[in-house]
N, C-alpha and C. Protein backbone atom coordinates (compact mmCIF):
# COMPACT_ATOMS: atom_id res chain seq x y z
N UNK A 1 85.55 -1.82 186.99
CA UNK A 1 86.29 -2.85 186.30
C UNK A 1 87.32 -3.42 187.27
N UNK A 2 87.67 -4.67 187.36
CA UNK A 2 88.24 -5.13 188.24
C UNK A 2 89.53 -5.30 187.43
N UNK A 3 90.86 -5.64 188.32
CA UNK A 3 92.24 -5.62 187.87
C UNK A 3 92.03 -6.66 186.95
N UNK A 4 91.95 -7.75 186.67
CA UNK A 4 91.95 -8.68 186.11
C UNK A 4 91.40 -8.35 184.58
N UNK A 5 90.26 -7.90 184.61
CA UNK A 5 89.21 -7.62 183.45
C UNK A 5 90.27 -5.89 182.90
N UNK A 6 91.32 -5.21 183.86
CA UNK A 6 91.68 -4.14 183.03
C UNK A 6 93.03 -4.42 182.07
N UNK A 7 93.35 -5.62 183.36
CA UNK A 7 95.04 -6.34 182.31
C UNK A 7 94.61 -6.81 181.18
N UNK A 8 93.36 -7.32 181.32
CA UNK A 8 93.07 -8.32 179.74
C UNK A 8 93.02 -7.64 178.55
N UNK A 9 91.62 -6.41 178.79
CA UNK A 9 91.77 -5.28 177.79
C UNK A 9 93.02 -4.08 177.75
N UNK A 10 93.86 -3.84 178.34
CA UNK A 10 95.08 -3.60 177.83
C UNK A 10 96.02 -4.58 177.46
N UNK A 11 95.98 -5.68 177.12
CA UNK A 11 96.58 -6.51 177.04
C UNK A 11 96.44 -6.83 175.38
N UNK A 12 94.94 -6.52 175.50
CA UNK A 12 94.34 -6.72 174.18
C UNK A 12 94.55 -6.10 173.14
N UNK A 13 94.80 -4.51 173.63
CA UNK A 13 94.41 -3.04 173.16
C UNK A 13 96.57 -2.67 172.33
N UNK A 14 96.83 -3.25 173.53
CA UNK A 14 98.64 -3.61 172.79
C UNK A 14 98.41 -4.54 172.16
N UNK A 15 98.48 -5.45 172.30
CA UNK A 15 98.69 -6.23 171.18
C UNK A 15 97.75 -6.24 169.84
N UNK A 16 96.82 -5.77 169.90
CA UNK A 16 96.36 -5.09 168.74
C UNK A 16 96.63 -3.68 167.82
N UNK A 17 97.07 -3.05 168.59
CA UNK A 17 98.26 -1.73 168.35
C UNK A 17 99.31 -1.79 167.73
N UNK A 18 99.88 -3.39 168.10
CA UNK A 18 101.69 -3.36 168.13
C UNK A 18 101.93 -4.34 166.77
N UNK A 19 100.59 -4.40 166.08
CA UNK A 19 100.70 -5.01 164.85
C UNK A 19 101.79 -4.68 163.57
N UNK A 20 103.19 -5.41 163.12
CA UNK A 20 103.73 -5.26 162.30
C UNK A 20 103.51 -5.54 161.00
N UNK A 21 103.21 -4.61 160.03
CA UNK A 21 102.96 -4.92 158.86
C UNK A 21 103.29 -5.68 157.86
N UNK A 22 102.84 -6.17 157.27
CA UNK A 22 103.42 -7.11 156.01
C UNK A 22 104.91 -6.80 155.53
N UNK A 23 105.23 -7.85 155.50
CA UNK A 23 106.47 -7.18 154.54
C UNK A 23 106.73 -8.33 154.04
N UNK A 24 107.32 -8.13 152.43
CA UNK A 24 107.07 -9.07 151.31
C UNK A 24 108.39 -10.04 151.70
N UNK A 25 108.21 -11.30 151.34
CA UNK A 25 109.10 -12.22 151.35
C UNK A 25 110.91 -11.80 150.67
N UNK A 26 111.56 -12.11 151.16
CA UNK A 26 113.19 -11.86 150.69
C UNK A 26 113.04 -11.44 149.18
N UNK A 27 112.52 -13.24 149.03
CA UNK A 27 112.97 -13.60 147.22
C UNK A 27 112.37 -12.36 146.57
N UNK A 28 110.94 -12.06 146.52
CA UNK A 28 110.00 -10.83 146.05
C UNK A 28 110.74 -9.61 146.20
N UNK A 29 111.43 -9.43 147.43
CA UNK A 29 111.77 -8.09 147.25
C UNK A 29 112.67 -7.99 146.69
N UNK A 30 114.06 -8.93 146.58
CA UNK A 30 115.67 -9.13 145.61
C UNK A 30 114.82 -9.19 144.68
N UNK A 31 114.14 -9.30 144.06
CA UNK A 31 113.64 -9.72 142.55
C UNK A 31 113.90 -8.24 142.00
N UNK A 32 113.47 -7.11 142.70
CA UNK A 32 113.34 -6.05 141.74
C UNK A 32 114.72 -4.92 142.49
N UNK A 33 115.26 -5.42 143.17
CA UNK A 33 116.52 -5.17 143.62
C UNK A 33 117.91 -4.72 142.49
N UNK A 34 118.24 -3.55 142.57
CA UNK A 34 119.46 -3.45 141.85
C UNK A 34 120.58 -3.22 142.75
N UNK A 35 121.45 -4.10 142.23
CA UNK A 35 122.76 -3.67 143.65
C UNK A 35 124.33 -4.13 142.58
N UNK A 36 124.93 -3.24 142.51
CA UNK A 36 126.46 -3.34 142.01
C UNK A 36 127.50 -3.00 142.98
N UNK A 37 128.03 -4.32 143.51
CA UNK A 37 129.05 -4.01 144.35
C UNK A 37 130.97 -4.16 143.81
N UNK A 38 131.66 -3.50 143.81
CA UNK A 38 133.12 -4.17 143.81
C UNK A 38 133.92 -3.89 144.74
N UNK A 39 134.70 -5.04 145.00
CA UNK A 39 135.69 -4.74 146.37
C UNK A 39 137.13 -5.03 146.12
N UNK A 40 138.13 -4.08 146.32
CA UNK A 40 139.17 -4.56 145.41
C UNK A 40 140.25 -4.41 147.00
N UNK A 41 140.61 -6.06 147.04
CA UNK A 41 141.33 -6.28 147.91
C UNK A 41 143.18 -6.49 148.35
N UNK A 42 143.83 -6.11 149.33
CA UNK A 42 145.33 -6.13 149.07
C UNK A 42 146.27 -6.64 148.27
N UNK A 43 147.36 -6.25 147.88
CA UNK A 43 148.56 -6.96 147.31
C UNK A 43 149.44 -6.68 148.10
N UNK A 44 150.24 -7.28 147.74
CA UNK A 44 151.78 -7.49 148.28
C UNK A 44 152.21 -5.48 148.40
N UNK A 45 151.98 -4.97 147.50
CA UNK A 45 152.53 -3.62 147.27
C UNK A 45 151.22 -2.58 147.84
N UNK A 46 151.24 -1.35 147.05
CA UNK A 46 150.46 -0.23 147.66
C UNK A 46 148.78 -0.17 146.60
N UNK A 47 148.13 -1.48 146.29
CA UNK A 47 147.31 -1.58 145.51
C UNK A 47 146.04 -0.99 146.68
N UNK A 48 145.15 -0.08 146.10
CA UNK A 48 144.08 0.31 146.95
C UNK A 48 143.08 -0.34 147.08
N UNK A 49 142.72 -0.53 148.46
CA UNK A 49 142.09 -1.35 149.13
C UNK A 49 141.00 -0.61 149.37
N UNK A 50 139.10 -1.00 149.20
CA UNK A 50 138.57 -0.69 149.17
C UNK A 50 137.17 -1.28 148.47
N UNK A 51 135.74 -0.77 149.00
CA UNK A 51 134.30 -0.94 148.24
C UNK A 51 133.48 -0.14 147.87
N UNK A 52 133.11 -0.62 146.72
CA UNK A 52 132.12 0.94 146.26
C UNK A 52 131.20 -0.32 145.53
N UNK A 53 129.69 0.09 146.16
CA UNK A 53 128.52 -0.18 145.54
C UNK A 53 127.47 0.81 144.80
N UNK A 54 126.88 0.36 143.78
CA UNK A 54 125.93 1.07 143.02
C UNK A 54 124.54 0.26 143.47
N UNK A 55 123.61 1.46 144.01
CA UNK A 55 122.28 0.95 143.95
C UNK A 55 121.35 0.86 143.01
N UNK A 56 120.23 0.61 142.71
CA UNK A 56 119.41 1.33 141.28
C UNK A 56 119.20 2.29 141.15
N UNK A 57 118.87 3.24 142.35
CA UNK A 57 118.68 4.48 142.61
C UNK A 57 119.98 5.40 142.17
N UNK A 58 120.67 5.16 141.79
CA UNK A 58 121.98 5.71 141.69
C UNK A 58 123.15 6.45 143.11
N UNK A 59 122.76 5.36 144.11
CA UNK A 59 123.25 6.01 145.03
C UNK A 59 124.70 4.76 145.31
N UNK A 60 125.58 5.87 145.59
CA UNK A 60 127.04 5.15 145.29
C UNK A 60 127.80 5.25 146.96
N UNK A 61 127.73 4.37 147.61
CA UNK A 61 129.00 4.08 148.95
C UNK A 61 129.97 3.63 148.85
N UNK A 62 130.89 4.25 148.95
CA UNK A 62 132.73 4.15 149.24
C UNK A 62 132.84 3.57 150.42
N UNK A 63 133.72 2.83 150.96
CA UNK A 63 134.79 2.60 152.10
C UNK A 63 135.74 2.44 151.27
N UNK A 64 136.87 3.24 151.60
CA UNK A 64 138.17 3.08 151.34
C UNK A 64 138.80 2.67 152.87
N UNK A 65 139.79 1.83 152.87
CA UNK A 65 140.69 1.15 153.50
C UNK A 65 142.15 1.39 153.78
N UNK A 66 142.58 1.22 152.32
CA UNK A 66 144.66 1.31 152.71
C UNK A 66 144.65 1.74 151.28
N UNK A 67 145.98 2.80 150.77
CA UNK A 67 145.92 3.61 149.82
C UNK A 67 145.12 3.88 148.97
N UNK A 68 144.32 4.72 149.65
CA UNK A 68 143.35 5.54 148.62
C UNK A 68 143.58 7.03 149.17
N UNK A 69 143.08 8.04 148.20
CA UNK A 69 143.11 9.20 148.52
C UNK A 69 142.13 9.36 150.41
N UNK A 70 141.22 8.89 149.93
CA UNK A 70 140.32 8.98 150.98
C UNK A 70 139.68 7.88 151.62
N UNK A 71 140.33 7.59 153.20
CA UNK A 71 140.16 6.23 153.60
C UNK A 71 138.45 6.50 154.77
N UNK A 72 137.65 5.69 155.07
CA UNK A 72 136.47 5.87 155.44
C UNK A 72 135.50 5.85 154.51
N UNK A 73 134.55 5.91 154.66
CA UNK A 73 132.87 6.02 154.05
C UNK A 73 132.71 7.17 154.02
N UNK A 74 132.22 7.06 152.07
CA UNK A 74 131.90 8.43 151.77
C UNK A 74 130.50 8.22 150.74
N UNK A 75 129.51 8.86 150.35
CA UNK A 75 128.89 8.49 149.15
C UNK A 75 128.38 9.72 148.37
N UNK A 76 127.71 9.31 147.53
CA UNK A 76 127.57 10.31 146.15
C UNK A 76 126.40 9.58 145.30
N UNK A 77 126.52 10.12 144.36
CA UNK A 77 125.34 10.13 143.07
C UNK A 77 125.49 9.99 141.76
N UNK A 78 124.73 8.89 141.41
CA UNK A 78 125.17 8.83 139.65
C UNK A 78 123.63 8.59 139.37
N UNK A 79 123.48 9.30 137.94
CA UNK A 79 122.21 9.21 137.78
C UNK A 79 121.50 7.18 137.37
N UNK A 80 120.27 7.49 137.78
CA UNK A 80 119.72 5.97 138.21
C UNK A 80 119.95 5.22 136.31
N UNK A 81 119.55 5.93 135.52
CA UNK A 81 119.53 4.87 134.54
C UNK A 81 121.26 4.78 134.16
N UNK A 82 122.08 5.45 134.60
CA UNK A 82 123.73 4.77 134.37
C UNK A 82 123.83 3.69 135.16
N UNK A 83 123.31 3.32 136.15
CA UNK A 83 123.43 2.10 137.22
C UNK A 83 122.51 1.02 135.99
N UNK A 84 121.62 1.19 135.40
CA UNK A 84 120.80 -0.18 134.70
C UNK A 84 121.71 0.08 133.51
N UNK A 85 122.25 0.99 132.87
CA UNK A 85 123.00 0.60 131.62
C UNK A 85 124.43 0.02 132.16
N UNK A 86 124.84 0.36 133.30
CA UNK A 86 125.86 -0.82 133.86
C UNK A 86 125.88 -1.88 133.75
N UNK A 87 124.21 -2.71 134.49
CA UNK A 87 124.18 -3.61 134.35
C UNK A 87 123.91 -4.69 133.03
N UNK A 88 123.41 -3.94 132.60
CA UNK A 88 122.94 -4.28 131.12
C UNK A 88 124.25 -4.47 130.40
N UNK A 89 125.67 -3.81 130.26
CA UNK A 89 126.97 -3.42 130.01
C UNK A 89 127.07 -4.58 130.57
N UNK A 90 127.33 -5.40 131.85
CA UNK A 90 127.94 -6.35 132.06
C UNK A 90 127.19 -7.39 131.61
N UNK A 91 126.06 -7.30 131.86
CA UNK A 91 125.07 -8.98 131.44
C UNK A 91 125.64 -8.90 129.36
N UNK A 92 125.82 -7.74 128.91
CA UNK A 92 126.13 -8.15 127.68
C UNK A 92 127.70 -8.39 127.43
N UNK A 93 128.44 -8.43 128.18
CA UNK A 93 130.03 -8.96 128.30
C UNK A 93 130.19 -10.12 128.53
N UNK A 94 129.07 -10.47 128.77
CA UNK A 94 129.19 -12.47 129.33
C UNK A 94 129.29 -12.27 130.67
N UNK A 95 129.08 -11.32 131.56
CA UNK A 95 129.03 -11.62 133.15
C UNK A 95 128.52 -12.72 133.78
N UNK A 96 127.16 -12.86 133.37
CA UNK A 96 126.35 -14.00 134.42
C UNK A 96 126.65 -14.71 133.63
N UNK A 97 127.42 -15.42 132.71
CA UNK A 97 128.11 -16.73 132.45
C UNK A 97 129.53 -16.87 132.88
N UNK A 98 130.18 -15.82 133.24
CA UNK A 98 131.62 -16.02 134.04
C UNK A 98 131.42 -17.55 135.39
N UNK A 99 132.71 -18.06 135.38
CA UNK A 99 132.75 -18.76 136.53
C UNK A 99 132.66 -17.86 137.69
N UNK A 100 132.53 -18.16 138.71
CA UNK A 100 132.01 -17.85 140.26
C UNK A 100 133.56 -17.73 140.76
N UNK A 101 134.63 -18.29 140.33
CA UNK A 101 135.78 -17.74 140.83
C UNK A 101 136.80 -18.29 139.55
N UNK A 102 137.93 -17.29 139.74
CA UNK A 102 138.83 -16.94 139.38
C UNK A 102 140.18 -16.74 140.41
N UNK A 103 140.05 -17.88 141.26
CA UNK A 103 141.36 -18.17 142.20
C UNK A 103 142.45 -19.16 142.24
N UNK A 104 143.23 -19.21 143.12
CA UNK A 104 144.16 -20.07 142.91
C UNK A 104 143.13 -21.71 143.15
N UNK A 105 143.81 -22.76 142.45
CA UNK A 105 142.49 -24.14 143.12
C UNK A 105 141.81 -23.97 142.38
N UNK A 106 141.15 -22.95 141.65
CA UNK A 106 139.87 -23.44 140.87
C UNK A 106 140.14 -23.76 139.43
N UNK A 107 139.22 -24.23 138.72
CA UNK A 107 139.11 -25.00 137.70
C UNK A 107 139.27 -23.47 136.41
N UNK A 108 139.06 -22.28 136.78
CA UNK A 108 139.13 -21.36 135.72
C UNK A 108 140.64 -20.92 135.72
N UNK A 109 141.28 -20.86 136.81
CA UNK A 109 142.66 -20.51 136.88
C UNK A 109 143.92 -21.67 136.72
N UNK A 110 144.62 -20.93 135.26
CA UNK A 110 145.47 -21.72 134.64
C UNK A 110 146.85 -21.56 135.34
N UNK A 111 147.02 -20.81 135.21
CA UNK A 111 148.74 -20.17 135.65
C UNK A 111 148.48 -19.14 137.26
N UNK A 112 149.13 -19.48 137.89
CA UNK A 112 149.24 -18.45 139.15
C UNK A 112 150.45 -17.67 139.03
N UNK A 113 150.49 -15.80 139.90
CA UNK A 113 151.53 -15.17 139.98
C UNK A 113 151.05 -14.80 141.47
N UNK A 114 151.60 -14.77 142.51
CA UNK A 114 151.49 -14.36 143.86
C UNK A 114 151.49 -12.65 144.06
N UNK A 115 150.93 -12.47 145.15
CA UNK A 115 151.01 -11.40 145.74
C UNK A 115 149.76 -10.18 144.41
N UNK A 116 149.25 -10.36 144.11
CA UNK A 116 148.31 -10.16 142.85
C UNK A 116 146.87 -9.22 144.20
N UNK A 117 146.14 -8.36 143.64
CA UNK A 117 145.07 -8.13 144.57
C UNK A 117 143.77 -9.19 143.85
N UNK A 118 143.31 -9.22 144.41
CA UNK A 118 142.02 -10.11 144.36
C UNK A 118 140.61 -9.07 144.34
N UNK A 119 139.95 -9.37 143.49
CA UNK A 119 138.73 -8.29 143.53
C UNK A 119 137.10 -8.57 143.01
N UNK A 120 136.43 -8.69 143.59
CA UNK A 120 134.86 -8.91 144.17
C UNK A 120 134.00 -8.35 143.46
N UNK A 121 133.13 -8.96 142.10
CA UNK A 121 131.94 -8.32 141.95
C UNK A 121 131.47 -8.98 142.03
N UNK A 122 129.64 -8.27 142.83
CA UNK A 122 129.01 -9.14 142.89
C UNK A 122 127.41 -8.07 142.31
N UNK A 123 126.61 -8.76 141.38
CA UNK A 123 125.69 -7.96 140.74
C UNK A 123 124.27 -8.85 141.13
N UNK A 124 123.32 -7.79 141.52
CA UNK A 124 122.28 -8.28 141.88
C UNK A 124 121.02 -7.65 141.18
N UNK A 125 119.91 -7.85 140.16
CA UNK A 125 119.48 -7.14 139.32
C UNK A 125 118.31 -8.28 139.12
N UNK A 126 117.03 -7.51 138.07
CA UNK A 126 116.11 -8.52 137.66
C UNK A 126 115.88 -9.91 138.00
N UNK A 127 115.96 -10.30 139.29
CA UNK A 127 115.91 -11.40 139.93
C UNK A 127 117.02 -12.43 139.82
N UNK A 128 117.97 -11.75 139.37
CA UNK A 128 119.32 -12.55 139.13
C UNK A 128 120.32 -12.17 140.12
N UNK A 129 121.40 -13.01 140.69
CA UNK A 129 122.03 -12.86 141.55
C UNK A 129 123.95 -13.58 141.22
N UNK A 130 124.52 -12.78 141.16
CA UNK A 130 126.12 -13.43 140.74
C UNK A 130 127.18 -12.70 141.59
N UNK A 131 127.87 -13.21 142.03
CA UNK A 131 129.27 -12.79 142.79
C UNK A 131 130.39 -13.60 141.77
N UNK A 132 131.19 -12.76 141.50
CA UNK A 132 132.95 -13.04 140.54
C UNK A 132 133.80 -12.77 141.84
N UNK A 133 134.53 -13.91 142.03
CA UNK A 133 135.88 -13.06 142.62
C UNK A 133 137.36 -13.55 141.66
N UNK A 134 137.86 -12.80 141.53
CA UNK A 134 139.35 -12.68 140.78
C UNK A 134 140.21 -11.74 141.08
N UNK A 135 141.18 -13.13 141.63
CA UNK A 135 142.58 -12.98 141.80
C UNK A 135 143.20 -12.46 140.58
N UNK A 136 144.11 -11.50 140.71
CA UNK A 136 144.48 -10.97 138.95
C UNK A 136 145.80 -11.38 139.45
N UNK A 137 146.09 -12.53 139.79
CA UNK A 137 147.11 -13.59 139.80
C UNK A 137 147.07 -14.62 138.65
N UNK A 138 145.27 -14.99 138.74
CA UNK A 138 145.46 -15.78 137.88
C UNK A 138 144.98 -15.67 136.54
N UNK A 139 146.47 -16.10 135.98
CA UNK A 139 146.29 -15.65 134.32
C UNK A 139 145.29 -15.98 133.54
N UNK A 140 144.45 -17.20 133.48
CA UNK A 140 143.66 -17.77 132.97
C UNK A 140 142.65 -16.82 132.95
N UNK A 141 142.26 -15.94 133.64
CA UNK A 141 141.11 -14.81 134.04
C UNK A 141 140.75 -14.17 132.44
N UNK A 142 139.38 -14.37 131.88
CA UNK A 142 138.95 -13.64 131.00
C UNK A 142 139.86 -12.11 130.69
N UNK A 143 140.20 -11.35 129.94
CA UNK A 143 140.89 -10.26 129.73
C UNK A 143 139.37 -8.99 130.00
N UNK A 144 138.35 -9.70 129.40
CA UNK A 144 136.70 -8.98 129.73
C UNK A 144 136.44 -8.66 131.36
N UNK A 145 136.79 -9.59 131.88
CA UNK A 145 136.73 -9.35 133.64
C UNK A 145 137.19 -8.14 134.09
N UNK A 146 138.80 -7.63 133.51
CA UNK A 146 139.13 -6.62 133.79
C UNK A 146 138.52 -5.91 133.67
N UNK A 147 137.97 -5.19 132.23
CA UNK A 147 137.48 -4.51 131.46
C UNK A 147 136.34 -4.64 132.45
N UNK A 148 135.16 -5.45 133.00
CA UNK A 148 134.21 -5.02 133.66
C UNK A 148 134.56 -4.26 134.91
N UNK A 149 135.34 -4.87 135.75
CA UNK A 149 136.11 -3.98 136.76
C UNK A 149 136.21 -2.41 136.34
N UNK A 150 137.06 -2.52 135.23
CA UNK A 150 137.15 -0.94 135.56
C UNK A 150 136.04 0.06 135.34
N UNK A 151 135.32 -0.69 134.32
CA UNK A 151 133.56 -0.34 134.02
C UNK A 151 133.15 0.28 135.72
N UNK A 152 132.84 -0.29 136.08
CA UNK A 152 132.48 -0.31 137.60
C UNK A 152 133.13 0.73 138.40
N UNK A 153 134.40 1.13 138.34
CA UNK A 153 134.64 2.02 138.86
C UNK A 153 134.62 3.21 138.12
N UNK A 154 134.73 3.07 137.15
CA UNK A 154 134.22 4.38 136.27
C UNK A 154 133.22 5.11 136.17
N UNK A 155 131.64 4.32 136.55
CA UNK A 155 130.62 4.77 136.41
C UNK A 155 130.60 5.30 137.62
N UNK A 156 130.84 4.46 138.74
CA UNK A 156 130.66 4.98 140.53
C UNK A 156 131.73 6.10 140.48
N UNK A 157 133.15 6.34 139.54
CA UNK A 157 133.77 7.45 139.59
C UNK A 157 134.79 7.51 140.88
N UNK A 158 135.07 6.35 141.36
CA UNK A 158 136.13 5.83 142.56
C UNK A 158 137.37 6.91 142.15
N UNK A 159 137.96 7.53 140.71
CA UNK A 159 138.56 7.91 141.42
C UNK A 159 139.33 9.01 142.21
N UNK A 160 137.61 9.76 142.53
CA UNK A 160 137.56 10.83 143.31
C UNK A 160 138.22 10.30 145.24
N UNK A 161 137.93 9.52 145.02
CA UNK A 161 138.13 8.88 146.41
C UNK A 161 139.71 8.06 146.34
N UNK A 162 140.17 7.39 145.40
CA UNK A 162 141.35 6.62 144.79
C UNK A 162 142.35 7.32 144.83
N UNK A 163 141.83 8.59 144.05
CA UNK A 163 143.24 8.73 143.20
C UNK A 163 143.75 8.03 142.06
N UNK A 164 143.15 7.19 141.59
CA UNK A 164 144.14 6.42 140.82
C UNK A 164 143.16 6.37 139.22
């Protein structure tokens, strides 16, 4: 076999080898995707700073930040069907009809108070996709918003990691 005729068939023999498998389009795979994230961000004072997501699987990741008991990445376990009765818990509170924000400037926030923490859910489930953020500055904010917030950390159990 001459050099020429051995580069070709190894040439061939990789690149027929080095074949990457299918893998399903984004949208297809978020479709059956469960993901509960909240991120509850600084105030003026010693409000704990920090994220904890729920998967479907019931698998729960911490980063804590600035006052929490425990600052870094930590995770844990909640059983999988408390993560779908979560979500189910929020889709029946009016979640995926909440506005998309709850900040200063926007059209849902009536009254502002400064220095307030601001805090991030964002739920990803049965092919549906929503991010809330609220400033708990602003008064106008559903009183239910809260109430889902703390939902959220209750089930993930933050506050082994909190303190609070």
């Amino acid at each position: 076999m001459t050099g020429r005729s051995m580069l070709a068939l190894t040439v061939g023999l990789v690149a027929c080898g080095s074949r990457t498998p299918e893998v399903p389009a984004p949208e297809a795979a978020s479709s059956s995707v469960t993901l509960v994230t909240l991120e509850r961000g600084p105030c003026f004072g010693t409000c704990p700073v920090y994220r904890v997501s729920l998967d479907g699987d019931g698998k729960v990741d911490f980063v804590g930040t600035r006052f929490v008991s425990r600052e870094g990445a930590d995770t844990s376990r909640v059983a999988a069907d408390e993560v779908g009765r979560l979500v189910d818990s929020l889709d029946a509170a009016g979640y995926f009809a909440l506005a998309d924000q709850y900040v200063p400037d926007s059209p849902a926030c009536s009254r502002y108070a400064t220095d307030a923490p601001t805090v991030t859910i964002s739920v990803q489930s049965k092919g549906r996709s929503k991010t809330v953020r609220h400033d708990h500055g602003c008064v106008g904010a559903p009183v239910a918003l809260t109430g889902m917030e703390r939902l959220i950390d209750s089930v993930a159990g933050t506050v082994r990691w909190t303190g609070r």
